[in-house]
Protein backbone atom coordinates (compact mmCIF):
# COMPACT_ATOMS: atom_id res chain seq x y z
CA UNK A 1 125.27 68.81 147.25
CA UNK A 2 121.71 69.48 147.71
CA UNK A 3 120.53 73.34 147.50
CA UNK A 4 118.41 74.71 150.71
CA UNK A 5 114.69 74.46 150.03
CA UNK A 6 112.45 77.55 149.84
CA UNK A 7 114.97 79.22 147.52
CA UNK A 8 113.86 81.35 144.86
CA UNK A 9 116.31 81.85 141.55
CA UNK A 10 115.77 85.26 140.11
CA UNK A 11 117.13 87.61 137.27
CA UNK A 12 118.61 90.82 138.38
CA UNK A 13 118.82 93.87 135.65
CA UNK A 14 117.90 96.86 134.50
CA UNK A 15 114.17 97.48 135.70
CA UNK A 16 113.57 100.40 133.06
CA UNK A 17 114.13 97.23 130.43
CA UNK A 18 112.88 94.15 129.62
CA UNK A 19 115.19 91.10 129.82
CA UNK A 20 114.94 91.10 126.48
CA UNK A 21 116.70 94.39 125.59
CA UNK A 22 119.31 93.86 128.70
CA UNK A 23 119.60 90.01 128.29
CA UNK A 24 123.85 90.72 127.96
CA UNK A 25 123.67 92.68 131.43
CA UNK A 26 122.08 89.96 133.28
CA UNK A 27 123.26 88.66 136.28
CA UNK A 28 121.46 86.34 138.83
CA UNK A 29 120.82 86.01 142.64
CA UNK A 30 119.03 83.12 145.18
CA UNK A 31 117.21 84.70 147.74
CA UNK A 32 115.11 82.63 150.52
CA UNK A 33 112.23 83.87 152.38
CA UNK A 34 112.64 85.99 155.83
CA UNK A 35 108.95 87.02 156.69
CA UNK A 36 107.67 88.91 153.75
CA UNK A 37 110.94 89.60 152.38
CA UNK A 38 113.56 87.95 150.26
CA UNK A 39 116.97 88.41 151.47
CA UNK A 40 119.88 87.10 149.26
CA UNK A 41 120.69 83.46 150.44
CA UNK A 42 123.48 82.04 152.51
CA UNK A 43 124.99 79.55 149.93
CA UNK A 44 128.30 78.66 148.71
CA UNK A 45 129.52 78.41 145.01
CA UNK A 46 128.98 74.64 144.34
CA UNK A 47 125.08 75.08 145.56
CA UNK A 48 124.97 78.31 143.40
CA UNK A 49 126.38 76.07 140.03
CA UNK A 50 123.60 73.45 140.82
CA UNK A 51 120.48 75.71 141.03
CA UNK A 52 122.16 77.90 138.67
CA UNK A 53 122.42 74.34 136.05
CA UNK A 54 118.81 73.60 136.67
CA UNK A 55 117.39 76.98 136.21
CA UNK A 56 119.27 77.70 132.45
CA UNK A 57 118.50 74.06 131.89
CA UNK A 58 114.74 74.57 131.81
CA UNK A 59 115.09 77.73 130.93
CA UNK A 60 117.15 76.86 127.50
CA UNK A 61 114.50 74.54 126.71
CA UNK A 62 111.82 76.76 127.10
CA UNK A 63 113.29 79.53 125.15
CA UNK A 64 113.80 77.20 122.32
CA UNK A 65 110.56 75.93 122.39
CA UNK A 66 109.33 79.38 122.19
CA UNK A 67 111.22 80.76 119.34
CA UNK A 68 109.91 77.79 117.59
CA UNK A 69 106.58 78.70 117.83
CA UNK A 70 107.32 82.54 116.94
CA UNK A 71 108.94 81.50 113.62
CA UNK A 72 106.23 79.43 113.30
CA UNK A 73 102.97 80.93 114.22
CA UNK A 74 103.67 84.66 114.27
CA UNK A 75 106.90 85.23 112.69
CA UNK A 76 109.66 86.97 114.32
CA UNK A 77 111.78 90.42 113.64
CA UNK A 78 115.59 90.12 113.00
CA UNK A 79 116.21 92.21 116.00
CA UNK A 80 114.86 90.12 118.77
CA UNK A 81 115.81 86.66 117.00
CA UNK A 82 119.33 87.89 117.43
CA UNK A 83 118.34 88.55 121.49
CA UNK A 84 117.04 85.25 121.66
CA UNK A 85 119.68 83.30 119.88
CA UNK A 86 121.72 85.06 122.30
CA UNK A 87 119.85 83.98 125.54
CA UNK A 88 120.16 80.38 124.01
CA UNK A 89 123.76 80.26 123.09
CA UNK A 90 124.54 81.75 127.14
CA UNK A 91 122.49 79.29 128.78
CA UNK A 92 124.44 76.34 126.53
CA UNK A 93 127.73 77.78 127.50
CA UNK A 94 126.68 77.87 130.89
CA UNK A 95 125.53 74.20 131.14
CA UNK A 96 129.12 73.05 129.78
CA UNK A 97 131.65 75.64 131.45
CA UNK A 98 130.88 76.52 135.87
CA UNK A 99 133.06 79.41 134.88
CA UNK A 100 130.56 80.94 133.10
CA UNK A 101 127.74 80.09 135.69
CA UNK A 102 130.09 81.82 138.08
CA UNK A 103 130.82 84.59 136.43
CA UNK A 104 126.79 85.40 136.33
CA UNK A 105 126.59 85.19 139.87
CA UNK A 106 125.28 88.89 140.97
CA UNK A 107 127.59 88.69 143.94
CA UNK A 108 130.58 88.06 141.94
CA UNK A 109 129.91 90.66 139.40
CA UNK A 110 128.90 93.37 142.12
CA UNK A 111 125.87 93.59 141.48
CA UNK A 112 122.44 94.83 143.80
CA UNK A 113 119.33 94.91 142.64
CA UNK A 114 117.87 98.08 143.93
CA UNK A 115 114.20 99.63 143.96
CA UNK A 116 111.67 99.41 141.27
CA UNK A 117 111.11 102.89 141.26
CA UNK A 118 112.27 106.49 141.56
CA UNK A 119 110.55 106.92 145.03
CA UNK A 120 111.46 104.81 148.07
CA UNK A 121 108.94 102.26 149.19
CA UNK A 122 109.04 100.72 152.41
CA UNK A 123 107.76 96.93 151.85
CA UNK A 124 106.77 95.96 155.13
CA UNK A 125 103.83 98.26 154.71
CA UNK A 126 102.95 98.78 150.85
CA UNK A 127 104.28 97.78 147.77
CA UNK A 128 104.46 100.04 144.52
CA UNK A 129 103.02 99.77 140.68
CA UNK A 130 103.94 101.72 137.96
CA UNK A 131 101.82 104.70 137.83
CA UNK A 132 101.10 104.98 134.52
CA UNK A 133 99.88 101.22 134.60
CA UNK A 134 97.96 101.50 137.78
CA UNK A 135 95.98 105.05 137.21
CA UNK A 136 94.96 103.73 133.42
CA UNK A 137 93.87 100.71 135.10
CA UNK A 138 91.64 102.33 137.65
CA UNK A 139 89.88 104.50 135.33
CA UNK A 140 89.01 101.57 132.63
CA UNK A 141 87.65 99.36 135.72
CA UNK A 142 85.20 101.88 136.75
CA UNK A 143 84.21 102.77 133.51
CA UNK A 144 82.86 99.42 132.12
CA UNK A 145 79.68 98.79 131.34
CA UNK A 146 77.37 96.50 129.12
CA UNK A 147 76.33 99.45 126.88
CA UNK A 148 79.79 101.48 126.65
CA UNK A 149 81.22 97.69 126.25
CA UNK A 150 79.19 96.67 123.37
CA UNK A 151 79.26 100.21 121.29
CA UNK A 152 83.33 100.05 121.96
CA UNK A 153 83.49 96.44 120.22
CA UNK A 154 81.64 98.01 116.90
CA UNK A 155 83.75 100.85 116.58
CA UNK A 156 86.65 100.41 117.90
CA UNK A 157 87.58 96.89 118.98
CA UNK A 158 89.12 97.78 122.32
CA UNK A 159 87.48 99.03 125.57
CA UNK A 160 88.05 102.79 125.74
CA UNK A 161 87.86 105.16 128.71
CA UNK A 162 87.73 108.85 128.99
CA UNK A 163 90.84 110.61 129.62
CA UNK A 164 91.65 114.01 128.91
CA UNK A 165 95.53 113.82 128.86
CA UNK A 166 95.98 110.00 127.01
CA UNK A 167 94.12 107.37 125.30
CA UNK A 168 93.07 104.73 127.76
CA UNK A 169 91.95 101.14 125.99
CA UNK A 170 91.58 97.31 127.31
CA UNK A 171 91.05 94.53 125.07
CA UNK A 172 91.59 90.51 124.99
CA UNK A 173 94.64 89.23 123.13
CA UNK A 174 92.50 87.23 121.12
CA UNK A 175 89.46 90.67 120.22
CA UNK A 176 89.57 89.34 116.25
CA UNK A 177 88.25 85.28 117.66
CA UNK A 178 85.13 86.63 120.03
CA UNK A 179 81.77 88.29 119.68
CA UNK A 180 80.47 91.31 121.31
CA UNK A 181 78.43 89.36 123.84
CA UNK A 182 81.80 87.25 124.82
CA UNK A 183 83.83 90.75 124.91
CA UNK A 184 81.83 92.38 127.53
CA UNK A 185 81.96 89.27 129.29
CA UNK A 186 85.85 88.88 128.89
CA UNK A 187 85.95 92.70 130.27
CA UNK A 188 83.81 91.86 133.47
CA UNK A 189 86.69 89.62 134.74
CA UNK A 190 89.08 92.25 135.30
CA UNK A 191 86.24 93.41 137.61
CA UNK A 192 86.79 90.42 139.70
CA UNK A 193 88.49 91.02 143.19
CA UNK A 194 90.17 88.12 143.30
CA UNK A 195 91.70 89.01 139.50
CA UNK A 196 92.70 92.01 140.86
CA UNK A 197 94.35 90.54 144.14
CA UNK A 198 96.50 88.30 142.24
CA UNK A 199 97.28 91.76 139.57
CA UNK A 200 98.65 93.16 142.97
CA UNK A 201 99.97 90.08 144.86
CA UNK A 202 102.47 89.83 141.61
CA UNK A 203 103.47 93.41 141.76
CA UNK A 204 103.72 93.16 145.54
CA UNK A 205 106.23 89.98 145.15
CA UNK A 206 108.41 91.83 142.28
CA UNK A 207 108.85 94.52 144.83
CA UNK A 208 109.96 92.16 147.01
CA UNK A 209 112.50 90.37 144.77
CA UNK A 210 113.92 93.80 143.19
CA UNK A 211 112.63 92.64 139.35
CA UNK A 212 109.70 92.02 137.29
CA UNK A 213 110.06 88.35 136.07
CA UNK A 214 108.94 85.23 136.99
CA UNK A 215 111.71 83.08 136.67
CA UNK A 216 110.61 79.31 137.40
CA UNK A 217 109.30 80.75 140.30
CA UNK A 218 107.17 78.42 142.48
CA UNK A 219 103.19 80.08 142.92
CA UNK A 220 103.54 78.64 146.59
CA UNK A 221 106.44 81.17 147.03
CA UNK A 222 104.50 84.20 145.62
CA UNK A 223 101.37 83.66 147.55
CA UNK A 224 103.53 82.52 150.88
CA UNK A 225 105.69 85.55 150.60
CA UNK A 226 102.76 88.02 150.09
CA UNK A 227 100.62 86.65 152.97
CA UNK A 228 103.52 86.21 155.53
CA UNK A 229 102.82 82.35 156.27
CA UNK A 230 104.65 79.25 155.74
CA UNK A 231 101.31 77.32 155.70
CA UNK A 232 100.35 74.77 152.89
CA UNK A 233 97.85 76.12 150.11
CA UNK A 234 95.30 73.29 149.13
CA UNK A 235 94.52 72.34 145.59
CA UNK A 236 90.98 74.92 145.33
CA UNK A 237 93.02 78.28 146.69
CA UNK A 238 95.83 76.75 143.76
CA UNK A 239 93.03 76.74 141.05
CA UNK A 240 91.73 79.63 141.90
CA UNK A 241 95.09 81.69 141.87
CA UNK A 242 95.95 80.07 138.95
CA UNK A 243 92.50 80.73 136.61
CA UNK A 244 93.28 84.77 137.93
CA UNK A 245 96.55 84.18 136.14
CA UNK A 246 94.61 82.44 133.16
CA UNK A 247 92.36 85.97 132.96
CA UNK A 248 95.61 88.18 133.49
CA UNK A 249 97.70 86.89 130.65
CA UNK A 250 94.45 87.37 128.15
CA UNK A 251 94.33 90.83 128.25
CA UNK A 252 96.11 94.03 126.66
CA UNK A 253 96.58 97.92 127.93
CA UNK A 254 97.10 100.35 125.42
CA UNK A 255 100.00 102.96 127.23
CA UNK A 256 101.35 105.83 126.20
CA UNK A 257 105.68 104.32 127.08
CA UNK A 258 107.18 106.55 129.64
CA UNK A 259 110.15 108.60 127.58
CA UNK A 260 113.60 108.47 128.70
CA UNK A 261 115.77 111.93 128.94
CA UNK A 262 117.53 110.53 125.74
CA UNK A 263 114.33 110.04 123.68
CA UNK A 264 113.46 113.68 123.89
CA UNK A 265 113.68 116.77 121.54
CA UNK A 266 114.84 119.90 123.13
CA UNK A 267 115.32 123.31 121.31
CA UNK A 268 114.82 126.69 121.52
CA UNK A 269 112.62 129.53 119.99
CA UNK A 270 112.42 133.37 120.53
CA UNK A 271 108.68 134.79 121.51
CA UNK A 272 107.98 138.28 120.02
CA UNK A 273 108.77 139.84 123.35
CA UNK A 274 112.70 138.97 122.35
CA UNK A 275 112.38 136.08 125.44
CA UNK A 276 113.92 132.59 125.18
CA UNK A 277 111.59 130.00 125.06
CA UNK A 278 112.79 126.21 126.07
CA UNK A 279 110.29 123.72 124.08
CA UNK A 280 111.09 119.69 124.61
CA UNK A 281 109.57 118.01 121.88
CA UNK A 282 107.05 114.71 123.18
CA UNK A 283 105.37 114.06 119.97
CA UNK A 284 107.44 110.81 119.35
CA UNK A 285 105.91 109.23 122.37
CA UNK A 286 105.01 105.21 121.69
CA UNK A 287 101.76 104.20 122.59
CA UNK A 288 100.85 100.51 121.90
CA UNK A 289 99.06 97.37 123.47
CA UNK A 290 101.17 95.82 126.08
CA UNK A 291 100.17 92.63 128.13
CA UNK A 292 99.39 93.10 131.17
CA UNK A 293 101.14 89.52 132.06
CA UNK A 294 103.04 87.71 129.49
CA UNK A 295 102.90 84.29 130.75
CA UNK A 296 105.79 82.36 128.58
CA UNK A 297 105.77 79.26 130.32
CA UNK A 298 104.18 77.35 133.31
CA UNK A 299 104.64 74.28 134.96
CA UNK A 300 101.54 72.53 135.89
CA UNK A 301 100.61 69.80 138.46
CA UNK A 302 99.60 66.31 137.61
CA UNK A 303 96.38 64.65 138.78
CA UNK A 304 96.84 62.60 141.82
CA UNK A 305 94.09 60.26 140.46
CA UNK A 306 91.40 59.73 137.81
CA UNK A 307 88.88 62.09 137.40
CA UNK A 308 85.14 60.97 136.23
CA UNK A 309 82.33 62.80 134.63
CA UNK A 310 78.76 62.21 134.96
CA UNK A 311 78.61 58.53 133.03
CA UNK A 312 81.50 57.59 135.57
CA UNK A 313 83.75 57.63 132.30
CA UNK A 314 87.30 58.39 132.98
CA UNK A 315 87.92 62.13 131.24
CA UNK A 316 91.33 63.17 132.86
CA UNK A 317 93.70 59.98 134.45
CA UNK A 318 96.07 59.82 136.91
CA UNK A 319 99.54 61.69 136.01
CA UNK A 320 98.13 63.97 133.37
CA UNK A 321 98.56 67.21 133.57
CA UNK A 322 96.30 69.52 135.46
CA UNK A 323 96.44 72.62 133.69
CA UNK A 324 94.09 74.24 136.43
CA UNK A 325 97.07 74.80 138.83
CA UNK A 326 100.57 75.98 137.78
CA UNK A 327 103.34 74.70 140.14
CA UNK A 328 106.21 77.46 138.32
CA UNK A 329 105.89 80.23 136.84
CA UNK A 330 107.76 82.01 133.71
CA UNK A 331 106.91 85.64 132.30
CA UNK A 332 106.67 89.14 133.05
CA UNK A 333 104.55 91.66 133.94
CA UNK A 334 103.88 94.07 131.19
CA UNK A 335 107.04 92.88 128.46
CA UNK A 336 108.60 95.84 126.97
CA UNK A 337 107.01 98.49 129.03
CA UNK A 338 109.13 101.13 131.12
CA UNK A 339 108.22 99.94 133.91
CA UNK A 340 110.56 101.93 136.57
CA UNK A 341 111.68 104.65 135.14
CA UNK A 342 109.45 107.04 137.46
CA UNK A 343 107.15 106.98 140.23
CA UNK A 344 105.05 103.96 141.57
CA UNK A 345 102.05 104.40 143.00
CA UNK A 346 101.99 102.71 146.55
CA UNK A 347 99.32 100.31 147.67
CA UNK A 348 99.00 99.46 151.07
CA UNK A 349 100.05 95.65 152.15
CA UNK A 350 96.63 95.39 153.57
CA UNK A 351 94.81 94.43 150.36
CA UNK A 352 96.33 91.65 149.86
CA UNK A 353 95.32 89.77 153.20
CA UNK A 354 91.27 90.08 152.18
CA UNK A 355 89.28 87.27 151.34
CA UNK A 356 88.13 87.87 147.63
CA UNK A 357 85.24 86.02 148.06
CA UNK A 358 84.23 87.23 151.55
CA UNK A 359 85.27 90.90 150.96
CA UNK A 360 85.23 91.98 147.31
CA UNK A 361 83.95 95.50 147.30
CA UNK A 362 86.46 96.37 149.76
CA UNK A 363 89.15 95.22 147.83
CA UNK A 364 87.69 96.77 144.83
CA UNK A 365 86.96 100.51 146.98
CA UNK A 366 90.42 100.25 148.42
CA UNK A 367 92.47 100.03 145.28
CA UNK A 368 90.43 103.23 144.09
CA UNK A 369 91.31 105.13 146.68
CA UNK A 370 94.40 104.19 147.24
CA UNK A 371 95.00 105.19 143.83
CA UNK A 372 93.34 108.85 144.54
CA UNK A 373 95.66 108.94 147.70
CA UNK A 374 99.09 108.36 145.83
CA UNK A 375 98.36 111.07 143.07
CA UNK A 376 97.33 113.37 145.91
CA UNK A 377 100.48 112.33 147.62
CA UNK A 378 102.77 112.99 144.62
CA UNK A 379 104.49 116.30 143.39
CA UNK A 380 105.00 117.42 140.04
CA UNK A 381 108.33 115.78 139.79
CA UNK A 382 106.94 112.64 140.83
CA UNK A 383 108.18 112.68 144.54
CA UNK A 384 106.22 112.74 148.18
CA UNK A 385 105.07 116.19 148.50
CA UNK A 386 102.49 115.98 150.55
CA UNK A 387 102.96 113.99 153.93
CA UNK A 388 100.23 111.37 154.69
CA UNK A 389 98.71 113.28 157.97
CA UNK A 390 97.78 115.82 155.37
CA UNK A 391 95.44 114.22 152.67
CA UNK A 392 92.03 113.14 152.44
CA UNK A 393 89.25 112.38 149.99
CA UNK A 394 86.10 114.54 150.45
CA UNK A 395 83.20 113.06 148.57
CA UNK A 396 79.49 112.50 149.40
CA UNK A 397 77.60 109.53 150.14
CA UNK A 398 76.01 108.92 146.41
CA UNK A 399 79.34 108.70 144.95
CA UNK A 400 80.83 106.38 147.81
CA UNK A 401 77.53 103.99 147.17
CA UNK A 402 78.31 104.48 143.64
CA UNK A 403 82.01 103.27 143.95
CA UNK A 404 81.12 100.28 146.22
CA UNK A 405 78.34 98.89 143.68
CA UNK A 406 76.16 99.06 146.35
CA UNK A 407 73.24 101.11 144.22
CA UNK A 408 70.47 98.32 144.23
CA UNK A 409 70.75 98.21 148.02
CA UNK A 410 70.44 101.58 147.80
CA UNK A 411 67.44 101.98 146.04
CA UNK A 412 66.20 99.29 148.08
CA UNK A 413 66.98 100.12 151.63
CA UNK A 414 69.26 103.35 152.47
CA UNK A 415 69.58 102.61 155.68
CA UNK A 416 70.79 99.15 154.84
CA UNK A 417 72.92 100.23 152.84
CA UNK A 418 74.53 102.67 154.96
CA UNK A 419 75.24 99.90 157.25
CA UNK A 420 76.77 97.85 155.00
CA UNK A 421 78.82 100.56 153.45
CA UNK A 422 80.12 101.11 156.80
CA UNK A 423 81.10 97.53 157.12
CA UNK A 424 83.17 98.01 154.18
CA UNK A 425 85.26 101.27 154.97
CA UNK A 426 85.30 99.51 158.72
CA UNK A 427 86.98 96.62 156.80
CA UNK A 428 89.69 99.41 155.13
CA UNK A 429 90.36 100.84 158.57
CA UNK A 430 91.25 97.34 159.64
CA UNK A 431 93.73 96.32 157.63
CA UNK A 432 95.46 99.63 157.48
CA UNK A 433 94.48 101.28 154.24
CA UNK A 434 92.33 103.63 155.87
CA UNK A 435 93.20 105.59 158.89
CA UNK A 436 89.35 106.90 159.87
CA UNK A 437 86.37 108.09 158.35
CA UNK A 438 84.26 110.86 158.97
CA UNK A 439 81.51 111.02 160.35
CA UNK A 440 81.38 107.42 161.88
CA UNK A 441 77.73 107.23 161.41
CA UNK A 442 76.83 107.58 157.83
CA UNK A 443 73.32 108.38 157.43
CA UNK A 444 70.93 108.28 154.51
CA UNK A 445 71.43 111.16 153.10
CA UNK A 446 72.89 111.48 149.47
CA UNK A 447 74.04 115.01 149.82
CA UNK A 448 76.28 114.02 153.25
CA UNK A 449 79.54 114.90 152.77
CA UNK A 450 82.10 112.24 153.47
CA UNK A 451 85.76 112.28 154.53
CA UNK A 452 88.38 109.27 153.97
CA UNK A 453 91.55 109.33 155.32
CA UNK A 454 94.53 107.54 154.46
CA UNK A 455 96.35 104.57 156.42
CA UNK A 456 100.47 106.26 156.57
CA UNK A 457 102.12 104.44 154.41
CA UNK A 458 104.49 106.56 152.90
CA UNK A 459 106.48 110.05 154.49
CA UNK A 460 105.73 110.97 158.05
CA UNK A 461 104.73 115.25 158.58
CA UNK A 462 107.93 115.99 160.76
CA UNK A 463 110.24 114.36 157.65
CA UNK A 464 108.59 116.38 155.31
CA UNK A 465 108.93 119.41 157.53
CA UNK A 466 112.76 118.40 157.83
CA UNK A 467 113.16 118.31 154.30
CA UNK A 468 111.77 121.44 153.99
CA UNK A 469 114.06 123.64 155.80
CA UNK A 470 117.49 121.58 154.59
């Protein structure tokens, strides 16, 4: 029988782990594409078994072929040898017995993959990214410079931003192979808007498939399902998707890891007033590099004919491999990381349906301040506190030129770059991240105070009123 096309095989488990740690609580689900979302598929058992087969079939191979090259190049801990061994020796069961491929289908076992995260997020309007993630990221982006860059390679060997609570660094995988020069230059990709619109069209599709792993998933799926269109991506919009991947997998965030309840130190001590002090003890918190995408495997396209260089010499033929555009992807966004055990921060749809090239500093200015918005939004506990009709970002108009890059202009031409400043919040407005500005007409005045308010995305006033007096 053949399997449905535009199905998607995915891994459901525990989102506070990484398969990894939960491999033995893994079950798995096909889901095909309804608009932006992927709803669990109408298939019978004997379709299941066959995609089922030729998922742990490439898989199993691909796991194997990666242990191999831990043991080899970089050596590998008893612990998670055992883990793997055991993902190995389930996927070779599988492939001889249907009873076991069965028996890990999530609808047999019960199983739904909810949320991400703590807080609800409705996907047909945003999409959510673990906070502690997305506010380290923010900070490090706007903080990199040539000079800051090149004093942070001498000393310390990672990028480092300023943050009174945490440590906040950003280095390539590879810091010990480059010079300071190709460092800085590394670090100015993350810059990119089109880097950081693939960043958030992968968080955007884990939301929408309830995990974060790429499972043999096809790149035309990801970047169909985020835009909402069932058209055909050529070969250049393939590459360039692809080389953003390339940059994403090359670079490391040092986090502090989110503590579960069970990982914390509670006891008591008595103040010299006689009063009963509750202290919970945080100093065991882990904070280490984790990759921001840990691509473990890819499947590339092959060359549909023979490429040439100048000389008219043949330097790639027909059927290689064009390792310029991935077909599948395998991996996960940041491996080992508590990823959902609280809040995400919620980005609005919206930013994913600019043109990188066309519209950069928007996307750029929109992921800043849709960052500001969300920890505005939040409570202490890490819920909606604060309903969208209420918030806003009061700043003036040096900052706002500041945040858009648009300072040359600036010192150029302030009225010019008023105008085009304008263009860009206009641009926000648009596609819903931003519900107005104030005042319309920005002048040239760097004092002028500016207000930005938010697109709703998240809880409406009269629910949070509601809520209030239940």
């Amino acid at each position: 029988m053949t399997p449905k096309k535009n199905l998607t095989f995915a891994v459901l488990y525990n989102p506070n782990k990484s398969f990894w740690d939960s491999w033995r609580k893994c079950v798995f689900e096909v889901y095909e594409e309804k608009g932006r979302q992927l709803a669990p598929a109408d298939i019978r058992e004997k379709e299941y078994i066959e995609l089922a087969k030729k998922y742990f079939s490439i898989h199993l191979i691909e796991t194997e072929k990666q242990r191999k090259l831990d043991i080899q190049y970089d050596g590998i801990d008893a612990k998670r040898d055992k883990q793997i061994r055991g993902i190995i020796d389930f996927y070779a069961r599988a492939l001889k017995d249907d009873k076991v491929v069965l028996a890990s289908w999530a609808r047999n076992a019960g199983v739904e993959q909810g949320s991400l995260f703590s807080n609800k997020i409705n996907d047909e309007l945003a999409f959510g990214i673990s906070r502690t993630f997305a506010d380290g990221l923010n900070i490090l982006m706007g903080e990199i410079t040539p000079e800051i860059a090149m004093q942070n390679y001498k000393h310390v060997g990672a990028f480092t931003g300023k943050n009174e609570k945490r440590e906040l660094k950003l280095r390539p995988v590879d810091i010990d192979e480059i010079t300071a020069e190709q460092f800085y230059s590394r670090l100015e990709k993350i810059k990119n808007a089109k880097v950081l619109q693939t960043l958030l069209s992968l968080w955007a599709f884990s939301n929408t498939q309830g995990n974060f792993t790429f499972s043999g998933t096809r790149l035309t799926t990801v970047m169909q399902t985020i835009l909402g269109t069932k058209r055909v991506f050529n070969q250049p919009e393939k590459r360039a998707f692809t080389k953003a991947i390339h940059i994403l997998r090359g670079f490391e965030i040092y986090l502090d890891t989110p503590l579960e309840k069970k990982d914390r130190k509670t006891r008591y001590i008595k103040e010299k007033d006689g009063k009963t002090k509750k202290i919970i003890k945080t100093n065991d918190v882990k904070r280490e590099y984790y990759r921001i995408l840990d691509l473990q495997g890819a499947v590339y396209a092959t060359r549909k004919k023979d490429v040439l260089n100048e000389n008219g010499e043949v330097i790639f033929k027909k059927g290689d491999v064009d390792e310029t555009v991935i077909k599948q992807i395998y991996g996960e966004l940041l491996p080992r990381f508590n990823k959902g055990i609280m809040r995400g921060r919620m980005y609005s749809r919206g930013l994913l349906e600019l043109d990188a090239n066309k519209d950069e500093k928007a996307i750029l200015l929109g992921f800043k301040l849709l960052t500001r918005f969300d920890q505005l939004r939040m409570g202490a506990k890490g819920q909606d506190l604060v309903a969208d009709d209420n918030l806003y970002i009061k700043t003036d108009r040096k900052n706002l030129i500041k945040w858009t890059g648009y300072e040359k202009t600036d010192e150029g031409n302030k009225n010019d770059a008023s105008k085009i400043l304008m263009r860009t919040l206009d641009k926000l407005v648009e596609i819903n991240c931003l519900r107005k500005y104030e005042p319309y007409e920005i002048s040239t005045k760097d004092d002028e105070q500016i207000f930005l308010y938010p697109h709703p995305i998240a809880i409406k006033k009269e629910l949070l009123e509601s809520g209030k007096k239940e």
